[in-house]
Structure formats: structure tokens, C-alpha cells
C-alpha atoms as a PDB file:
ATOM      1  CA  UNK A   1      25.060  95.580 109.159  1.00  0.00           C
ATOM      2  CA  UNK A   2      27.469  96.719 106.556  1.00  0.00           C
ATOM      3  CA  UNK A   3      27.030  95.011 103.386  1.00  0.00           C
ATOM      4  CA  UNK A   4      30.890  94.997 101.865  1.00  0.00           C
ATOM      5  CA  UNK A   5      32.280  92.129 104.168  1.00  0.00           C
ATOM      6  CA  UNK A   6      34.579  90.680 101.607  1.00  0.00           C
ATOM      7  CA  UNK A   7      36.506  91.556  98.478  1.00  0.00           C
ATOM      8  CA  UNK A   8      33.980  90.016  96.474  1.00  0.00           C
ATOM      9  CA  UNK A   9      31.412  92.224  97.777  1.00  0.00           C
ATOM     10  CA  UNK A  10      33.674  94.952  97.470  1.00  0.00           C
ATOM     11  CA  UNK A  11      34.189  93.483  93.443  1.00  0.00           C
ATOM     12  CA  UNK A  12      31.258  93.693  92.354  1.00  0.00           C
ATOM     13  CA  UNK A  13      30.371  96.837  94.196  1.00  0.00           C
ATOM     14  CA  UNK A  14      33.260  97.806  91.575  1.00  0.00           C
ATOM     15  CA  UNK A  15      31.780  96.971  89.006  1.00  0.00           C
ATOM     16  CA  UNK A  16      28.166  98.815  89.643  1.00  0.00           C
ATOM     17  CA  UNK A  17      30.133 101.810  89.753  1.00  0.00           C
ATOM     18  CA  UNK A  18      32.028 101.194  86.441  1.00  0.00           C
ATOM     19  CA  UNK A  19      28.927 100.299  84.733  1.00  0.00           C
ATOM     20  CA  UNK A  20      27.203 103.796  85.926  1.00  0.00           C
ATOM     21  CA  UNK A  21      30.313 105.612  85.336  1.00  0.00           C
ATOM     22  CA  UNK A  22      30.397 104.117  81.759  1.00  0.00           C
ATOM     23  CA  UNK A  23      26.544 105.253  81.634  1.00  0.00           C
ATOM     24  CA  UNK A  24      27.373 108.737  82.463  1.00  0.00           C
ATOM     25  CA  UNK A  25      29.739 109.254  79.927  1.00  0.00           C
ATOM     26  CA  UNK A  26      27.662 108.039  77.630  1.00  0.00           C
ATOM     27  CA  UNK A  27      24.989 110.503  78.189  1.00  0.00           C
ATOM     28  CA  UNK A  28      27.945 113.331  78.100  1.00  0.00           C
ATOM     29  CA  UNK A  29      29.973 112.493  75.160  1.00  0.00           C
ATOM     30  CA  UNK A  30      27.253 113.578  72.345  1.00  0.00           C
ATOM     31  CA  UNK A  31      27.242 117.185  74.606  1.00  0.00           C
ATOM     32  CA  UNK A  32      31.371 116.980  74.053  1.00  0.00           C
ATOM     33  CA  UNK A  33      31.530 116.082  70.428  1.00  0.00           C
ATOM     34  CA  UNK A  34      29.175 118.705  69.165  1.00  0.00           C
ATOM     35  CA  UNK A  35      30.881 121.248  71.588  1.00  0.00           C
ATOM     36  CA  UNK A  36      34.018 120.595  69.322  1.00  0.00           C
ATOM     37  CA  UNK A  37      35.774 122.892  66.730  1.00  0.00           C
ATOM     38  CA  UNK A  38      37.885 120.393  65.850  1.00  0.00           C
ATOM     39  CA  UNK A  39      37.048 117.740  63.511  1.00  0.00           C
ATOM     40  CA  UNK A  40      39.700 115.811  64.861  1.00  0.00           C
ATOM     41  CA  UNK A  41      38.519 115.943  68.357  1.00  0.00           C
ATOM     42  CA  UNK A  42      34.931 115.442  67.676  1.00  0.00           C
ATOM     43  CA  UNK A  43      35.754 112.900  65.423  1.00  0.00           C
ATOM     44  CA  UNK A  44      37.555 111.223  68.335  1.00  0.00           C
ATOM     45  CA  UNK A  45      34.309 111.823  70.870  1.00  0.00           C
ATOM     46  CA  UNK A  46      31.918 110.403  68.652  1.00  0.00           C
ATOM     47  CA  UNK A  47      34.029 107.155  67.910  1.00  0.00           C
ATOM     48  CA  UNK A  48      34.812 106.930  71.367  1.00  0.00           C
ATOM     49  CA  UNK A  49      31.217 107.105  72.147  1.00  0.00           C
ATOM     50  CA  UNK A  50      30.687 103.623  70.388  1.00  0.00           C
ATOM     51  CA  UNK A  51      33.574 101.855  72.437  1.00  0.00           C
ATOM     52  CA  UNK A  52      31.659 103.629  75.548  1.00  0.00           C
ATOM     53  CA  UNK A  53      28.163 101.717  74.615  1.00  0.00           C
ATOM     54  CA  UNK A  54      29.845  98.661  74.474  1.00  0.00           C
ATOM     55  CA  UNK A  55      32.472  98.912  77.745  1.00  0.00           C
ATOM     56  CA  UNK A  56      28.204  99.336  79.109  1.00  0.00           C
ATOM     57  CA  UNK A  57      26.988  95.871  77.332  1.00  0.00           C
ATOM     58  CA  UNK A  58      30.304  93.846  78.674  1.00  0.00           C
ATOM     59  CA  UNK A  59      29.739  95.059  82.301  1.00  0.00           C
ATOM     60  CA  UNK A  60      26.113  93.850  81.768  1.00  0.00           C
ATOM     61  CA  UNK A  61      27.159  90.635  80.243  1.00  0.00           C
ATOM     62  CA  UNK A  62      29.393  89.886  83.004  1.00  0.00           C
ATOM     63  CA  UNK A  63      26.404  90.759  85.642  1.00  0.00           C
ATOM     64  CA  UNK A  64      24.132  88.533  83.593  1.00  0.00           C
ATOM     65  CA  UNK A  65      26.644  85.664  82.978  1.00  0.00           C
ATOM     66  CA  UNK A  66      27.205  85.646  86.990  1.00  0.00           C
ATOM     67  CA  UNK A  67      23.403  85.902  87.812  1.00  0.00           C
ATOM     68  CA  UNK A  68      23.635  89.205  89.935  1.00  0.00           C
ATOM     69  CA  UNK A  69      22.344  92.327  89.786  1.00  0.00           C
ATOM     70  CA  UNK A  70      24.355  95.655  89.789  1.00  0.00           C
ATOM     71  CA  UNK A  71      23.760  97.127  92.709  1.00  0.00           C
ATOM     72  CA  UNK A  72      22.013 100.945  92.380  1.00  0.00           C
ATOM     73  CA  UNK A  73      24.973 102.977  92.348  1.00  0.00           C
ATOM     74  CA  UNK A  74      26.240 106.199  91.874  1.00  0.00           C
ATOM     75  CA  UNK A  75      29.877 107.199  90.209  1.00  0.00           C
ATOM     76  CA  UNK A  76      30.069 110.601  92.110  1.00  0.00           C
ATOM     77  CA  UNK A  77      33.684 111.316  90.860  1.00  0.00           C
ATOM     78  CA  UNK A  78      31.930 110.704  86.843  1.00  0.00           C
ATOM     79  CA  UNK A  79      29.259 112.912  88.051  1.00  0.00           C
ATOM     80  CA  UNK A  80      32.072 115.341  89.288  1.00  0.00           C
ATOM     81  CA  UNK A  81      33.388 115.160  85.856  1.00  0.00           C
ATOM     82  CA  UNK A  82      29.943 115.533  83.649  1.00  0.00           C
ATOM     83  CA  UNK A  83      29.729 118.588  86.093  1.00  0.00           C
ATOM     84  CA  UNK A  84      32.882 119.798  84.616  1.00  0.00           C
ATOM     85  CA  UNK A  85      32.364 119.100  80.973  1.00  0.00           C
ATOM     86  CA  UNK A  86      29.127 121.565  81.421  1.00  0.00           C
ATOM     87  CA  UNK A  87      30.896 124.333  82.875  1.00  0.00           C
ATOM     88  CA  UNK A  88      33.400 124.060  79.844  1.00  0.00           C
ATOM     89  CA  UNK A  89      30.855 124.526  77.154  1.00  0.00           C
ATOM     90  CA  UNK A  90      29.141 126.898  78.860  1.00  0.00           C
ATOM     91  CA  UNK A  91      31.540 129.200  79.491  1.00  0.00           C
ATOM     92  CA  UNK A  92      33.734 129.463  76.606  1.00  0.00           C
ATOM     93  CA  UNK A  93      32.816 129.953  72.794  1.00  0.00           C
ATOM     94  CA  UNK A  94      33.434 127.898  70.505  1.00  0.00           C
ATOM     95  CA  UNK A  95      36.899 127.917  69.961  1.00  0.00           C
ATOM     96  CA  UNK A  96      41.016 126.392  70.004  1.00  0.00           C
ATOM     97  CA  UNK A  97      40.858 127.365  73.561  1.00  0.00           C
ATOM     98  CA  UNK A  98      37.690 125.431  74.527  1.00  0.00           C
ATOM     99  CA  UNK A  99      38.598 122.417  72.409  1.00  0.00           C
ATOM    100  CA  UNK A 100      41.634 122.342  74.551  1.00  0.00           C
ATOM    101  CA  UNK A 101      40.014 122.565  77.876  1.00  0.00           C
ATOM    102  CA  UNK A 102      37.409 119.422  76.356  1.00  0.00           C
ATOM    103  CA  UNK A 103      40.657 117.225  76.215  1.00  0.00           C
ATOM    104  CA  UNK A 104      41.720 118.589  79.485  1.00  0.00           C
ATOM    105  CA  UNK A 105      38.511 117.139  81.011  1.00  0.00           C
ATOM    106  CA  UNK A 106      38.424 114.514  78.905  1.00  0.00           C
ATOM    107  CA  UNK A 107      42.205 113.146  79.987  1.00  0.00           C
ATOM    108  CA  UNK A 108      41.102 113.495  83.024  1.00  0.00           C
ATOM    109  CA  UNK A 109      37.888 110.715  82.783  1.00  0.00           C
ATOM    110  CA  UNK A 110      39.921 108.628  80.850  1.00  0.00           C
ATOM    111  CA  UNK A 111      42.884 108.519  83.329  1.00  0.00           C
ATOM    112  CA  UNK A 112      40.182 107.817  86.386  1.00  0.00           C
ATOM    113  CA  UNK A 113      38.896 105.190  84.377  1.00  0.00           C
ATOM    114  CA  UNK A 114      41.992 103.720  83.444  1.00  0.00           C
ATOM    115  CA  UNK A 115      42.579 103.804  87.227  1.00  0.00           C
ATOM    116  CA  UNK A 116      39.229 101.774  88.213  1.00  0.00           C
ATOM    117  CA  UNK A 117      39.452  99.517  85.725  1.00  0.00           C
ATOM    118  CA  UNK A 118      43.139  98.590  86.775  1.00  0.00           C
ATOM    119  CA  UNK A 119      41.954  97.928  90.300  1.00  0.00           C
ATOM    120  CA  UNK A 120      38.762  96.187  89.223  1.00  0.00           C
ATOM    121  CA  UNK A 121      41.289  93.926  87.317  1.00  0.00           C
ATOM    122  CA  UNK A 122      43.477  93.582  90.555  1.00  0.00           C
ATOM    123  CA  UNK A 123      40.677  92.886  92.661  1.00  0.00           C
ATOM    124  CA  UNK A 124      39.302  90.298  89.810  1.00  0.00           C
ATOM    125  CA  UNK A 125      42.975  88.231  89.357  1.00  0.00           C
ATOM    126  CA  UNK A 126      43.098  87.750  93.412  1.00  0.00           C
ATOM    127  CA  UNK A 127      39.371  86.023  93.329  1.00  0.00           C
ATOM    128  CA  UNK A 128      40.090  84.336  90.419  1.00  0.00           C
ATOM    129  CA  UNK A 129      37.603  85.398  88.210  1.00  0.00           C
ATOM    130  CA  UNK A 130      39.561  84.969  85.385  1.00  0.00           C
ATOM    131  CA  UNK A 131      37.050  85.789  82.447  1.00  0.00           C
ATOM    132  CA  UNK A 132      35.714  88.803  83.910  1.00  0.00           C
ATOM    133  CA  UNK A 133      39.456  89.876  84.005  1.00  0.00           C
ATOM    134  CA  UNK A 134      40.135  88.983  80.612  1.00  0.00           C
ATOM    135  CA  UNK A 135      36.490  91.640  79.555  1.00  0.00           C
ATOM    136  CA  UNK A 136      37.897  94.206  81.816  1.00  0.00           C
ATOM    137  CA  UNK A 137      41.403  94.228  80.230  1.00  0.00           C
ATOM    138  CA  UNK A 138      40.094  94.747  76.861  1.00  0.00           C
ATOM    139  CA  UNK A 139      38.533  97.961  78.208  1.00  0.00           C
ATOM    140  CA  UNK A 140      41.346  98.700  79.606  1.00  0.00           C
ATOM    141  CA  UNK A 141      43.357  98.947  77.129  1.00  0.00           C
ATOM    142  CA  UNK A 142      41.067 100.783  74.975  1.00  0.00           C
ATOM    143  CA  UNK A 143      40.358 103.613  78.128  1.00  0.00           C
ATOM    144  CA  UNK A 144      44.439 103.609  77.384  1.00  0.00           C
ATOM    145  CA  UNK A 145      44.313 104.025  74.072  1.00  0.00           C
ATOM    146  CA  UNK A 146      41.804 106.811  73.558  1.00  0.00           C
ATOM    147  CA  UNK A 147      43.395 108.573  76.479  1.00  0.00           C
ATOM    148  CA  UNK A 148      46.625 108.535  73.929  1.00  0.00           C
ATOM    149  CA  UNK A 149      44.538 109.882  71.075  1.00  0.00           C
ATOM    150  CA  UNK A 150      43.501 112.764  73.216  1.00  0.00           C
ATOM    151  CA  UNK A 151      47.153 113.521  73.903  1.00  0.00           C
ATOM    152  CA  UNK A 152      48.450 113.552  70.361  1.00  0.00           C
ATOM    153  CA  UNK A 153      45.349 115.614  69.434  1.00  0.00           C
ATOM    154  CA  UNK A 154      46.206 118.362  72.468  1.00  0.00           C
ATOM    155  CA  UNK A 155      49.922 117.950  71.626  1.00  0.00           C
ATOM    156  CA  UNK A 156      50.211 118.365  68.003  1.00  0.00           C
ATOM    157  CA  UNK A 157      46.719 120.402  66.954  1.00  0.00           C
ATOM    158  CA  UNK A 158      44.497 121.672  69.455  1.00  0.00           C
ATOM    159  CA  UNK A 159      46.802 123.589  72.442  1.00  0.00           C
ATOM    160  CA  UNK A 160      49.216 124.914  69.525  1.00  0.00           C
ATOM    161  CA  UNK A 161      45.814 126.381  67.759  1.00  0.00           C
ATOM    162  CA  UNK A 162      44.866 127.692  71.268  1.00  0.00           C
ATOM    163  CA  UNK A 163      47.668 129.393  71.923  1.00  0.00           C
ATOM    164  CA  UNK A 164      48.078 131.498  68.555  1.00  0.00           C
ATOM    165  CA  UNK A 165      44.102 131.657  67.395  1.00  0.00           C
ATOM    166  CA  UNK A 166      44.766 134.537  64.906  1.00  0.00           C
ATOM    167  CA  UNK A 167      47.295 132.993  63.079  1.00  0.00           C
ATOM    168  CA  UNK A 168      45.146 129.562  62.644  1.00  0.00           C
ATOM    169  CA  UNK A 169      41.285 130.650  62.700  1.00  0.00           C
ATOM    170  CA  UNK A 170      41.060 133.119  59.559  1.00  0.00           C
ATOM    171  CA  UNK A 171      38.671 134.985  58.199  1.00  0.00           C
ATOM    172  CA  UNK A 172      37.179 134.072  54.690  1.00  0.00           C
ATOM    173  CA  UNK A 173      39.449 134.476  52.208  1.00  0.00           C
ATOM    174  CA  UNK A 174      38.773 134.194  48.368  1.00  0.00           C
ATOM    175  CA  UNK A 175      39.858 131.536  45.644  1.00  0.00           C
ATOM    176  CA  UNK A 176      41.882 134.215  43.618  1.00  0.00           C
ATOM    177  CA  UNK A 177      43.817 135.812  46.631  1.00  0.00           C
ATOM    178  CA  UNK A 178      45.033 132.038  47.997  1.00  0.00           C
ATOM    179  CA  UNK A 179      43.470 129.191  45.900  1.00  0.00           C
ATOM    180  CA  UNK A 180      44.999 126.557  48.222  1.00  0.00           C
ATOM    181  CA  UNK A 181      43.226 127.951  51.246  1.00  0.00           C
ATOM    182  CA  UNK A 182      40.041 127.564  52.245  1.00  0.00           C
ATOM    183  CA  UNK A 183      37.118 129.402  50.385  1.00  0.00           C
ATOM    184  CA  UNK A 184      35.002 130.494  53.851  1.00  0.00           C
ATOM    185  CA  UNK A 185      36.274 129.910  57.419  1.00  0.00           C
ATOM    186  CA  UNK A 186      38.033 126.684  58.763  1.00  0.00           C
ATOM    187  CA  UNK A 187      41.768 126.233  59.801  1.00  0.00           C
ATOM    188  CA  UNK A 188      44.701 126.445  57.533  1.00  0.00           C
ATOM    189  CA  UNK A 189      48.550 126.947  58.265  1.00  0.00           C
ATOM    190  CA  UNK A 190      49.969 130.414  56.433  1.00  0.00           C
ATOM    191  CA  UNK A 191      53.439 130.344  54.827  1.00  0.00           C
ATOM    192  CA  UNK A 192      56.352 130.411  57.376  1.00  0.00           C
ATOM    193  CA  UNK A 193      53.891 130.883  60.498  1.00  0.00           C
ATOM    194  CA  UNK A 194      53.960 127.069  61.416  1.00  0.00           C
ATOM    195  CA  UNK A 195      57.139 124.776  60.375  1.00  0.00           C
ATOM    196  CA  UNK A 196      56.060 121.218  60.756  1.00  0.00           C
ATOM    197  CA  UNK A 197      60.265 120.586  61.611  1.00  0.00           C
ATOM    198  CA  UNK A 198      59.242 122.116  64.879  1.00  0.00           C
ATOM    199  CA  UNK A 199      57.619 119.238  65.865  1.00  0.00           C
ATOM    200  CA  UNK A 200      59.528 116.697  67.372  1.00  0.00           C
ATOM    201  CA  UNK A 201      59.504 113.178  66.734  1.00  0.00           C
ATOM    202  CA  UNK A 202      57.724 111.340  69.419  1.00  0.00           C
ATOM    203  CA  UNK A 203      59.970 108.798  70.470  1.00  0.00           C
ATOM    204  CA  UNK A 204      59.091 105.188  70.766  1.00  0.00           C
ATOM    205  CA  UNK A 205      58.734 104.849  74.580  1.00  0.00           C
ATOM    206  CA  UNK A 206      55.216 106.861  73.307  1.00  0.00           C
ATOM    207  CA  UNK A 207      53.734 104.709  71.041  1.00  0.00           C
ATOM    208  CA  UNK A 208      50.542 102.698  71.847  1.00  0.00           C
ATOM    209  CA  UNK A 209      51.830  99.700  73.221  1.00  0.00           C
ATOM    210  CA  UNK A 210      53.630 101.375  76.343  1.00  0.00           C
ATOM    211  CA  UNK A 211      50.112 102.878  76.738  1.00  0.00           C
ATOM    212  CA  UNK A 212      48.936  98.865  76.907  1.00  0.00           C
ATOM    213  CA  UNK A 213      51.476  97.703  78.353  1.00  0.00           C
ATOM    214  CA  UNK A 214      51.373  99.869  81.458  1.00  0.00           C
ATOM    215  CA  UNK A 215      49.473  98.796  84.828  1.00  0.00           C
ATOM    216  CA  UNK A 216      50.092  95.689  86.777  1.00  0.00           C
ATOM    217  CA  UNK A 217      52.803  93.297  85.267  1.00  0.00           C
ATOM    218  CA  UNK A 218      50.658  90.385  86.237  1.00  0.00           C
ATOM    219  CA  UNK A 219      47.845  91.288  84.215  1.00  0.00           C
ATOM    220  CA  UNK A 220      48.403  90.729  80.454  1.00  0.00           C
ATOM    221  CA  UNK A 221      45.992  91.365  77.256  1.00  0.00           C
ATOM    222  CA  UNK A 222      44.940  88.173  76.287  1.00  0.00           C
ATOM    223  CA  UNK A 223      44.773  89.348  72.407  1.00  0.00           C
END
């Protein structure tokens, strides 16, 4: 007899797979982070670790407030995805260009996630379960969110390093030659290599709150 019979079943079948897919990435993230070049981006891993450990304790909370146990479950697409975070820092040094390809995989867990969790909330707001929705959005939001950081970081920093590494990854360089650059290693901009006014202004349709506010129009953040 096949167990999923009805979209609660199928719910909090959902869920078990969130709560492993959240417990996967938690295991990779530290791997990520200290794979890094960038500051920024580890910087980013490491905080986003936190959020990680506690998307884990709200699924639990919402298992334990219900009185169910997750069922044993496997995320194969996260595993799919830890898979691919190995291959990245094995095969490239440490560098722009792996830094870049870190985000790449890293946009890509965050946008699956963001994916689940709208569904989960879908499947949630048509049973009625109300609370659990309100938990889930929160994630939500913040899967949104970090996925944004990772963007601005590729965007702005990381893919423009990767693409001219000579120019941003010098050698050491002494106090008297350049006293405003760095004394051994590290990145720095030289004179009329990199204009900041060839950045555009990101317009306001990509701030944040679009971010939030995308997903199901029935669904809003409770904050």
C-alpha cells in the first residue's frame, strides 16, 4: 500500500525532506566557506550557516509541536548539490574563478530551496496549517535573501575578479613603492584599471523586498 494518500501525507513528507536538505547543507557550508578567497563570500557562508542551523530547529519544532516524526528521508537533489560543491573545490585552486563557481552552486541550492519551501507553503495554506506556514515563510524569505547576497557578491566582486585575475590578485608589493596597497598579497584595485562609474546603479525593482515579495500572492510575511 502506498503511504502518500493525501496532501497531508504528501506535507509532511515535505517537510522530512526540507529538514534533511537543511541538514545537508549544514554539513557542506563549513567545506564552502573555508574553500573561499573572498572574505566577502566566506563571510556570507559562515553567517548563512547560522540561519541554516536554525531553518533545522524550526522544522523540528514544527514536527515536535504536531507530535510526528519526520519520516527517514533523503534530499537526493541536496545530495546532487553537496556532490557538486566537492567537485568545485577539488578541482580548482584557490582562486576568483573558484569563488565564482562556489556562488554558482550556491545560487543554485538557494533557488531549489526557495522553490520547496514555496510549495511546502502552498501545500501548508490549502490544509490550513496556518502556523507552520507562518515558520516556513520566515525561511523563506531568508533562502530569498541570501540568494540576493550571493548575486550582488558574483555581480559586483567575485565574476569581475575572475575574469581579469592579474589585474586584481597581485603579488607583494612594498610600503615605499605603493603605501596605500597592501603590504603582502590580498586584492586591491590599481589606478585607472577598475572605474567604480562602470558599475551601474541597480535599480529598485532589485532591492530586497522584490526578493520577499516574490512567490505566491496569497502568502504574505507575517513580520
Amino acid at each position: 500500500m502506498k503511504e502518500n494518500n493525501s496532501l497531508s501525507d504528501s506535507f509532511m513528507e515535505e517537510l522530512a525532506n526540507l529538514l534533511d536538505a537543511e541538514n545537508q547543507l549544514v554539513a557542506v557550508l563549513p567545506k564552502l566557506a573555508q574553500a573561499s578567497e573572498s572574505s566577502g563570500l566566506k563571510v556570507a557562508l559562515e553567517g548563512h550557516l547560522e540561519v541554516t542551523k536554525e531553518h533545522v530547529r524550526r522544522l523540528e519544532r514544527i514536527f515536535s509541536d504536531i507530535g510526528k516524526r519526520p519520516k527517514d528521508v533523503v534530499c537526493e537533489s541536496m545530495k546532487g548539490f553537496v556532490g557538486e560543491s566537492e567537485n568545485v573545490i577539488n578541482k580548482a585552486e584557490m582562486c576568483p574563478a573558484r569563488d565564482a563557481a562556489i556562488i554558482s552552486v550556491a545560487q543554485r541550492v538557494e533557488q531549489y530551496e526557495v522553490f520547496r519551501y514555496q510549495t511546502a507553503c502552498q501545500h501548508g495554506t490549502d490544509l490550513g496549517s496556518t502556523k507552520i506556514v507562518e515558520v516556513l515563510i520566515k525561511t523563506l524569505n531568508e533562502e530569498r535573501t541570501m540568494n540576493f547576497q550571493l548575486n550582488e557578491l558574483a555581480q559586483y566582486m567575485i565574476n569581475v575578479q575572475a575574469i581579469n585575475p592579474f589585474i586584481y590578485h597581485q603579488p607583494t608589493i612594498s610600503k615605499q613603492d605603493s603605501p596605500s596597497k597592501p603590504k603582502s598579497g590580498g586584492f586591491y584595485i590599481p589606478e585607472n584599471k577598475f572605474k567604480r562609474g562602470g558599475i551601474k546603479k541597480k535599480s529598485k525593482s532589485t532591492d530586497v523586498s522584490r526578493f520577499i515579495s516574490e512567490g505566491n500572492p496569497n502568502i504574505q510575511d507575517p513580520s
